[in-house]
C-alpha atoms as a PDB file:
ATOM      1  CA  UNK A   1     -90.095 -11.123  15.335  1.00  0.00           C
ATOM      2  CA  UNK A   2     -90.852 -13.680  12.695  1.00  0.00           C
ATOM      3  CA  UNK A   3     -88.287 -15.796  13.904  1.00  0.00           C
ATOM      4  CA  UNK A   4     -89.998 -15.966  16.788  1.00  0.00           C
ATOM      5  CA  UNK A   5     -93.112 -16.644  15.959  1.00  0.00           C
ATOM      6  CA  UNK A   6     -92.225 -19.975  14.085  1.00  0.00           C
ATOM      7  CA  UNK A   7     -90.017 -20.978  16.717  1.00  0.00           C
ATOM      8  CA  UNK A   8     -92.588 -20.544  19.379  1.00  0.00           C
ATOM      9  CA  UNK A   9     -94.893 -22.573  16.257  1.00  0.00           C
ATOM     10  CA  UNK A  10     -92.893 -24.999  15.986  1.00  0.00           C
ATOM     11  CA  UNK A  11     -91.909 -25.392  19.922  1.00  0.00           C
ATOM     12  CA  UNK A  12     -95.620 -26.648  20.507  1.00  0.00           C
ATOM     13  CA  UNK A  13     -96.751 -29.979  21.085  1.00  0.00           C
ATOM     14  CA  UNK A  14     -98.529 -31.263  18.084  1.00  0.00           C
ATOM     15  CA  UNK A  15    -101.851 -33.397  18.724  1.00  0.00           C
ATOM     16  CA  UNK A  16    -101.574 -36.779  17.905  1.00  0.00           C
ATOM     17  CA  UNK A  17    -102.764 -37.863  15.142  1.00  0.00           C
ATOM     18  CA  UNK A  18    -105.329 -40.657  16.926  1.00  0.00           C
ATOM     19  CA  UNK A  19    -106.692 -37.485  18.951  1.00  0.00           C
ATOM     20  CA  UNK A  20    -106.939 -35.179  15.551  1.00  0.00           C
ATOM     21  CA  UNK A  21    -108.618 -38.618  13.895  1.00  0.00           C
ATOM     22  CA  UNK A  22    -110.863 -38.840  17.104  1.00  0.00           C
ATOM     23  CA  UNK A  23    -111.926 -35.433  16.893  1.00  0.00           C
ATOM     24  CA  UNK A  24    -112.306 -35.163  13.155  1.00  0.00           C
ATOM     25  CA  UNK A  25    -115.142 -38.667  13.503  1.00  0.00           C
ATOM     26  CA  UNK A  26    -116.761 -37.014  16.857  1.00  0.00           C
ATOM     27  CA  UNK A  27    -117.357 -33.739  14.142  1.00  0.00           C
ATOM     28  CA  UNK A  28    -118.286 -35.899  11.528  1.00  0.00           C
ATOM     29  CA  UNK A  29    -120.829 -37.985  13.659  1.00  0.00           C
ATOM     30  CA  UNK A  30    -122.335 -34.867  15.114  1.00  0.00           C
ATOM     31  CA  UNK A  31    -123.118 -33.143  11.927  1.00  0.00           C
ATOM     32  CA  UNK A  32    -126.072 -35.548  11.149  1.00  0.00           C
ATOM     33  CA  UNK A  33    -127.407 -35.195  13.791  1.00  0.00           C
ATOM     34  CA  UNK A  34    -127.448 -31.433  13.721  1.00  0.00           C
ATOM     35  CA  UNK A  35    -128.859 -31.723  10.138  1.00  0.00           C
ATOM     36  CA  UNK A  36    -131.303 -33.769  10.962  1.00  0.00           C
ATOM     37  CA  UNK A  37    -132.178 -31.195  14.348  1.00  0.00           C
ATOM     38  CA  UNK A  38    -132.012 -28.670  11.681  1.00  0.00           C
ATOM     39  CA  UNK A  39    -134.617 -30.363   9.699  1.00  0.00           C
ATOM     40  CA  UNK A  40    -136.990 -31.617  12.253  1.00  0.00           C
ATOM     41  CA  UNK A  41    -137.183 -28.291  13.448  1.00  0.00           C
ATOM     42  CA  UNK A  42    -137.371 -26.062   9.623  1.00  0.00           C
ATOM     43  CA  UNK A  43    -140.104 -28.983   8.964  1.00  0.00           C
ATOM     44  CA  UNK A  44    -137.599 -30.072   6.120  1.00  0.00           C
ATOM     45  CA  UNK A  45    -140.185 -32.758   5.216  1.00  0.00           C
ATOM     46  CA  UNK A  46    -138.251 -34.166   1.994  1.00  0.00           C
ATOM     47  CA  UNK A  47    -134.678 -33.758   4.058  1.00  0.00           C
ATOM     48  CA  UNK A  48    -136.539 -35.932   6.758  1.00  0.00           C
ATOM     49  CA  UNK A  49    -137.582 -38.451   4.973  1.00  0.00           C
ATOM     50  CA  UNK A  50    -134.527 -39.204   3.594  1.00  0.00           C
ATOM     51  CA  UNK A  51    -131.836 -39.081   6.167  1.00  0.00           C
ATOM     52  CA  UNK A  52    -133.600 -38.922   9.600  1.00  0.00           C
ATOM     53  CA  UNK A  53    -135.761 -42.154   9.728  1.00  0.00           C
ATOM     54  CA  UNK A  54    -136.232 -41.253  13.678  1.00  0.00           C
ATOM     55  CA  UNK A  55    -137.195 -37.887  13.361  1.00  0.00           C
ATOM     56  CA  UNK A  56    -139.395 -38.450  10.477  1.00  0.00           C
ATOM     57  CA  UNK A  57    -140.747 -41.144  12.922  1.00  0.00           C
ATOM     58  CA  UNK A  58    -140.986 -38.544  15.664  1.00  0.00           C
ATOM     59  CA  UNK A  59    -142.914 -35.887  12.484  1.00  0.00           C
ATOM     60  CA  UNK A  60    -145.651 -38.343  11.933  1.00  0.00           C
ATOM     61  CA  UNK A  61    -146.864 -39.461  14.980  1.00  0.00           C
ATOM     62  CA  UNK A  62    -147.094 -35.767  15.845  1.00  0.00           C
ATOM     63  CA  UNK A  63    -149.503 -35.312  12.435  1.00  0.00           C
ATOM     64  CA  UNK A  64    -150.137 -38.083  11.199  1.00  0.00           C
ATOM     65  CA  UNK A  65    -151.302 -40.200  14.423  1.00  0.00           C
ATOM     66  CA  UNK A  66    -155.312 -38.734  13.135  1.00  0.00           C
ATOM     67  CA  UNK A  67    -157.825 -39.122  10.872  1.00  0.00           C
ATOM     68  CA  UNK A  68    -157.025 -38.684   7.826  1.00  0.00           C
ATOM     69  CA  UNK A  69    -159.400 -35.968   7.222  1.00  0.00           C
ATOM     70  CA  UNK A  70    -158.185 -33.612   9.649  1.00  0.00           C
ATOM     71  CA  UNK A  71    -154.568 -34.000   8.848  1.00  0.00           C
ATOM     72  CA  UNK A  72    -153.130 -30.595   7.680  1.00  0.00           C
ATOM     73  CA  UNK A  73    -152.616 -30.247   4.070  1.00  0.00           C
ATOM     74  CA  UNK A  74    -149.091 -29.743   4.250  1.00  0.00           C
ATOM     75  CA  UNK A  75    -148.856 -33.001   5.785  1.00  0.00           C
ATOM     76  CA  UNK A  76    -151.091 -34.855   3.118  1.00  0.00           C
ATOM     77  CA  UNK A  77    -148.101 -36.030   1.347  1.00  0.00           C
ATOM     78  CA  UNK A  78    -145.960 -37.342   4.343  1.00  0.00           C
ATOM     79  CA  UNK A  79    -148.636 -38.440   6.442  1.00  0.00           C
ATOM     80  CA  UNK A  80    -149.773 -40.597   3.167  1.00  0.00           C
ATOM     81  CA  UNK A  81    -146.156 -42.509   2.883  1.00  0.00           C
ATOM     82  CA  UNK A  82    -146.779 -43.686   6.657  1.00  0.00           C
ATOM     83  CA  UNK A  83    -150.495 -44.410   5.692  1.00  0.00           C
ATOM     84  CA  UNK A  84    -149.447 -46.513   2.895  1.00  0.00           C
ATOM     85  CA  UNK A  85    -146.554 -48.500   4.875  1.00  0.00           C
ATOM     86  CA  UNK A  86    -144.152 -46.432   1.934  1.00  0.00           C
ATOM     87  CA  UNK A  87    -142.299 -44.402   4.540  1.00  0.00           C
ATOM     88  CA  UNK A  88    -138.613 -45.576   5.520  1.00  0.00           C
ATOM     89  CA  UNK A  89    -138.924 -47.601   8.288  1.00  0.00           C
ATOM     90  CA  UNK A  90    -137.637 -46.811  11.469  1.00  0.00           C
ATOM     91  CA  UNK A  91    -134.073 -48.051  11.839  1.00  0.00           C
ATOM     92  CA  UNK A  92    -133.010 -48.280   8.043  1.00  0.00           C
END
């Protein structure tokens, strides 16, 4: 039964290695951006800031875009690095 099994293993057409390399960046690529979905959506605030300039973008005009008065206090802190021109830009 063993016997088999690895010849039936080793009967099957391997990937190539440019389709295992294309799937393996595709994955890598993706995870980012699931991080960053993660983040965005968990309000990961210090996680945002520092690797998801576009959804930290997306964050402030959603509370910052106010007067500064009426700005949640949990958003003091962020909404004060886009205040202040301190925030990553958009892009970098």
């Amino acid at each position: 039964m063993r016997v088999k099994l690895l010849l039936l293993a080793l009967a099957a057409p391997l990937p190539s290695l440019s389709a295992v390399a294309g799937e393996t960046a595709a994955a890598e690529a993706e995870t980012p951006a699931r991080q960053c979905h993660l983040a965005y959506r968990q309000e990961n605030l210090p996680y945002i800031l520092e690797h998801c300039p576009e959804e930290a973008w997306a964050l402030a005009r959603a509370q910052c875009e106010r007067n500064s008065d009426s700005v949640s206090p949990r958003y003091a802190e962020f909404c004060h690095l886009f205040y202040t021109g301190t925030a990553p830009t958009y892009g970098n």
